[in-house]
N, C-alpha and C. Protein backbone atom coordinates (compact mmCIF):
# COMPACT_ATOMS: atom_id res chain seq x y z
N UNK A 1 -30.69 14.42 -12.65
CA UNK A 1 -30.01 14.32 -11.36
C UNK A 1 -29.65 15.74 -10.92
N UNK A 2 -30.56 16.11 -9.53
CA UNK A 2 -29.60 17.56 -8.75
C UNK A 2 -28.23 17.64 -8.76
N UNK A 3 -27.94 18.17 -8.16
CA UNK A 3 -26.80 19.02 -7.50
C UNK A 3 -26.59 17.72 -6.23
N UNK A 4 -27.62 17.79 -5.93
CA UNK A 4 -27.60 16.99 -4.14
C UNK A 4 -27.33 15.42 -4.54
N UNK A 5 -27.84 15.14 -5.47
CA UNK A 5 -28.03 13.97 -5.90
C UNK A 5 -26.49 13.96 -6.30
N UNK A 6 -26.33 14.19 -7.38
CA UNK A 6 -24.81 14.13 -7.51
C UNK A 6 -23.41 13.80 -6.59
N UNK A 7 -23.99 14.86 -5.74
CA UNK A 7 -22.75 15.11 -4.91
C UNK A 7 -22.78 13.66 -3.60
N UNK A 8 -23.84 13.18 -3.39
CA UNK A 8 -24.14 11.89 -3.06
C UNK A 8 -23.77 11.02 -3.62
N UNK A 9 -24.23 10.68 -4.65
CA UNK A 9 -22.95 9.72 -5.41
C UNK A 9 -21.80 9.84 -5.34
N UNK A 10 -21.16 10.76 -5.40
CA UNK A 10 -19.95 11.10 -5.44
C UNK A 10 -19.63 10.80 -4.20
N UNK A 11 -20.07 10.90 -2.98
CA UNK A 11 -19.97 10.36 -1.57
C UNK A 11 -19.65 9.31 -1.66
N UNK A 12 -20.66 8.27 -2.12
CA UNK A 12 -21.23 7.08 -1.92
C UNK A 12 -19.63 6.31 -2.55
N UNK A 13 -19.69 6.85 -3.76
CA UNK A 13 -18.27 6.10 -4.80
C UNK A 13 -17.02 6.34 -4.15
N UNK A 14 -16.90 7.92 -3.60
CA UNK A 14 -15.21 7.83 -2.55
C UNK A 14 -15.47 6.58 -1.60
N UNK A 15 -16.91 6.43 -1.11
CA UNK A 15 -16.67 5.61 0.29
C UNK A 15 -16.34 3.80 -0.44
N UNK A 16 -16.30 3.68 -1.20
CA UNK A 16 -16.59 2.43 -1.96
C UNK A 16 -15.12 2.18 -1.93
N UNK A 17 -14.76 3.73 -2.59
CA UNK A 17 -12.76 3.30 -3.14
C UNK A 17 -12.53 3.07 -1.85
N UNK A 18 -12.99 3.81 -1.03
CA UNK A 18 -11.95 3.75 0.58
C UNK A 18 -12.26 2.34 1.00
N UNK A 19 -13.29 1.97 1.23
CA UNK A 19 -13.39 0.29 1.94
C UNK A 19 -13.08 -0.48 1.02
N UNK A 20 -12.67 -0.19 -0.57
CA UNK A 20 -11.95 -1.01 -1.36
C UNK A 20 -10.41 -1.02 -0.84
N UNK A 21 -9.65 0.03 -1.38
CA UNK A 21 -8.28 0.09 -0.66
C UNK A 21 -8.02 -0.76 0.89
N UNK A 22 -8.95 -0.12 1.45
CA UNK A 22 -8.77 -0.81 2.84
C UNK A 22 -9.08 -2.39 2.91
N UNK A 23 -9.44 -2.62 2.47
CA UNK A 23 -9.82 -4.20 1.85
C UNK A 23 -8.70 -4.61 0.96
N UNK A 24 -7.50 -3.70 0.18
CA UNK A 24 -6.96 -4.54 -0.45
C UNK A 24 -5.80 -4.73 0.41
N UNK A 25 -5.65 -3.74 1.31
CA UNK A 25 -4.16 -3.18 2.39
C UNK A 25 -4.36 -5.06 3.86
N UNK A 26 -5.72 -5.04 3.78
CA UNK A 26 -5.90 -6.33 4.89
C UNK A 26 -4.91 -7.81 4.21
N UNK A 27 -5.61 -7.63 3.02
CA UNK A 27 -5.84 -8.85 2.17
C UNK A 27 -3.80 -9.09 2.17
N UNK A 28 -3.17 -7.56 1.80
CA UNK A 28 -1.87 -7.66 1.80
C UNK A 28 -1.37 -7.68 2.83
N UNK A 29 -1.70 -7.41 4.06
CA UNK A 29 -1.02 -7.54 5.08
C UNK A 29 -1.08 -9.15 5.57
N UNK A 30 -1.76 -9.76 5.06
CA UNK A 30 -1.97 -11.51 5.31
C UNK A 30 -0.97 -12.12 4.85
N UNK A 31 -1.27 -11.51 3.51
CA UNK A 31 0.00 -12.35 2.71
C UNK A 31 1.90 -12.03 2.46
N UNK A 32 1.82 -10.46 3.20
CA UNK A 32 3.13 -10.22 3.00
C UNK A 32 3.83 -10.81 4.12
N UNK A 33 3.43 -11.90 5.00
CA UNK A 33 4.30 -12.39 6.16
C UNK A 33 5.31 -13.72 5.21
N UNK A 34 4.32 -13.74 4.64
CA UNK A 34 4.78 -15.59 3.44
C UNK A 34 5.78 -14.93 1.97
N UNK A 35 5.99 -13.79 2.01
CA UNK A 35 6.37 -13.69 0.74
C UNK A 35 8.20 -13.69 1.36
N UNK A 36 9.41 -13.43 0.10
CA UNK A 36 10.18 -13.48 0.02
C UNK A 36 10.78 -11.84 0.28
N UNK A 37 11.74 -11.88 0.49
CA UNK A 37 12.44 -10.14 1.15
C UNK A 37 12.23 -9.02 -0.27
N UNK A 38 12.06 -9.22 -1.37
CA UNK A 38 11.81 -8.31 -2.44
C UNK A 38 10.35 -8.36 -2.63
N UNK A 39 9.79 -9.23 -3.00
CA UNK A 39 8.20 -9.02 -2.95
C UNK A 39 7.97 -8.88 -1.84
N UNK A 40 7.71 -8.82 -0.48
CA UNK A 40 7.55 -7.88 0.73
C UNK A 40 8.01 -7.00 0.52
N UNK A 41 8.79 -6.53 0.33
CA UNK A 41 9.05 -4.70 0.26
C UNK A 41 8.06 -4.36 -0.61
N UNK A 42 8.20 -4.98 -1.94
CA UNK A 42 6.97 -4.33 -2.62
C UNK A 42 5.36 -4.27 -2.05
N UNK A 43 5.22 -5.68 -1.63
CA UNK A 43 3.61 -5.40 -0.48
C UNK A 43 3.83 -4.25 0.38
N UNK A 44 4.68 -4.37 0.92
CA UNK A 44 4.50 -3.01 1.82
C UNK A 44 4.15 -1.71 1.65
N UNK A 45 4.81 -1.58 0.37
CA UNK A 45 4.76 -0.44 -0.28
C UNK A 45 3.55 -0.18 -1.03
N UNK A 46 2.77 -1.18 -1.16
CA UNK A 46 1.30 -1.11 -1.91
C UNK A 46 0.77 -0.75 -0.73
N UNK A 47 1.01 -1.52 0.35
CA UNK A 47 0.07 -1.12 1.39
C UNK A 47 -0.06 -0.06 2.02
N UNK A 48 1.16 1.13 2.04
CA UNK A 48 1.32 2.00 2.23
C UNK A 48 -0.08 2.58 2.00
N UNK A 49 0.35 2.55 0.31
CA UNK A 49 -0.35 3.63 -1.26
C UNK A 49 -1.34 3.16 -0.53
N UNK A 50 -2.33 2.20 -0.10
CA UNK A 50 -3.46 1.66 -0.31
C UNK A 50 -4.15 2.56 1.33
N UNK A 51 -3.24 2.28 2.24
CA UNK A 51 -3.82 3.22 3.08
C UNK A 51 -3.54 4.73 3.27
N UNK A 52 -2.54 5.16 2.23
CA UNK A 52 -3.13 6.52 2.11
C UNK A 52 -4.38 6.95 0.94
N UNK A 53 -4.18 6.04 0.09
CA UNK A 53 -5.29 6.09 -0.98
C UNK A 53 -6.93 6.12 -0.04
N UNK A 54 -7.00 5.37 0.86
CA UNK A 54 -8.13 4.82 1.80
C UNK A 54 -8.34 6.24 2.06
N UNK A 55 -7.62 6.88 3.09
CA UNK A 55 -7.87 8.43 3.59
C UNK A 55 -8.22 9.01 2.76
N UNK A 56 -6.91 9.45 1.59
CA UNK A 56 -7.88 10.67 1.03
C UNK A 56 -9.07 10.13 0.57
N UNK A 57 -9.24 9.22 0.13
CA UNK A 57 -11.25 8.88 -0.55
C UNK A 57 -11.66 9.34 0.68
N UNK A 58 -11.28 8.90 1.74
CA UNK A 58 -12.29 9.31 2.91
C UNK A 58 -12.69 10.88 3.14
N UNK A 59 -11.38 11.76 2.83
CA UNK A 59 -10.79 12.32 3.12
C UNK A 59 -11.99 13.73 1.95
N UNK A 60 -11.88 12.74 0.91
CA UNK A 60 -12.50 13.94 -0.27
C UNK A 60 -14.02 13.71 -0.04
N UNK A 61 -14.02 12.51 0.21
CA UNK A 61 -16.26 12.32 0.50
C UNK A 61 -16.39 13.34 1.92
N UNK A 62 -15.74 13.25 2.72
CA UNK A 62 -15.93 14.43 3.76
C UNK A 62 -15.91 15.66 3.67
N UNK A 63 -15.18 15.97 2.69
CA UNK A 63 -15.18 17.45 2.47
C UNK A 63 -16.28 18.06 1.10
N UNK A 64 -16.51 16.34 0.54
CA UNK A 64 -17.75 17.03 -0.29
C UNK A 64 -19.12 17.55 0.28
N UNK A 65 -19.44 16.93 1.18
CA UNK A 65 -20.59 16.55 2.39
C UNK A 65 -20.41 18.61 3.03
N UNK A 66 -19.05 18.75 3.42
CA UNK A 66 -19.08 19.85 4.15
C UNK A 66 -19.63 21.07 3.13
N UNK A 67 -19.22 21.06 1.83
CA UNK A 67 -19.63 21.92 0.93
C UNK A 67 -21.32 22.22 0.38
């Protein structure tokens, strides 16, 4: 495997985590309307992590691409 090759994967796998996270932040935003006032805070707070987690993956496959 190149250099090029590599660093493509490495693309390919940030973009995976990111539409993972972002896929888990939906899935919680469905269900944190039904939960109780302490487990909602905690969804929220995943969902936070989950959409900043989303960016930076996005965030690091973009800047591998620029390099």
């Amino acid at each position: 495997m190149d250099h090029d090759e590599a660093t493509r994967s490495l693309e390919q796998l940030l973009e995976r985590e990111a539409t993972r996270a972002q896929e888990t932040v939906t899935e919680l935003e469905a269900l944190v309307l039904h939960l109780p006032e302490k487990p909602r805070q905690l969804a929220q707070q995943q969902i936070k992590a989950s959409h900043k987690m989303a960016k930076e993956f996005r965030e690091l496959a973009l800047r591998s691409r620029e390099k």
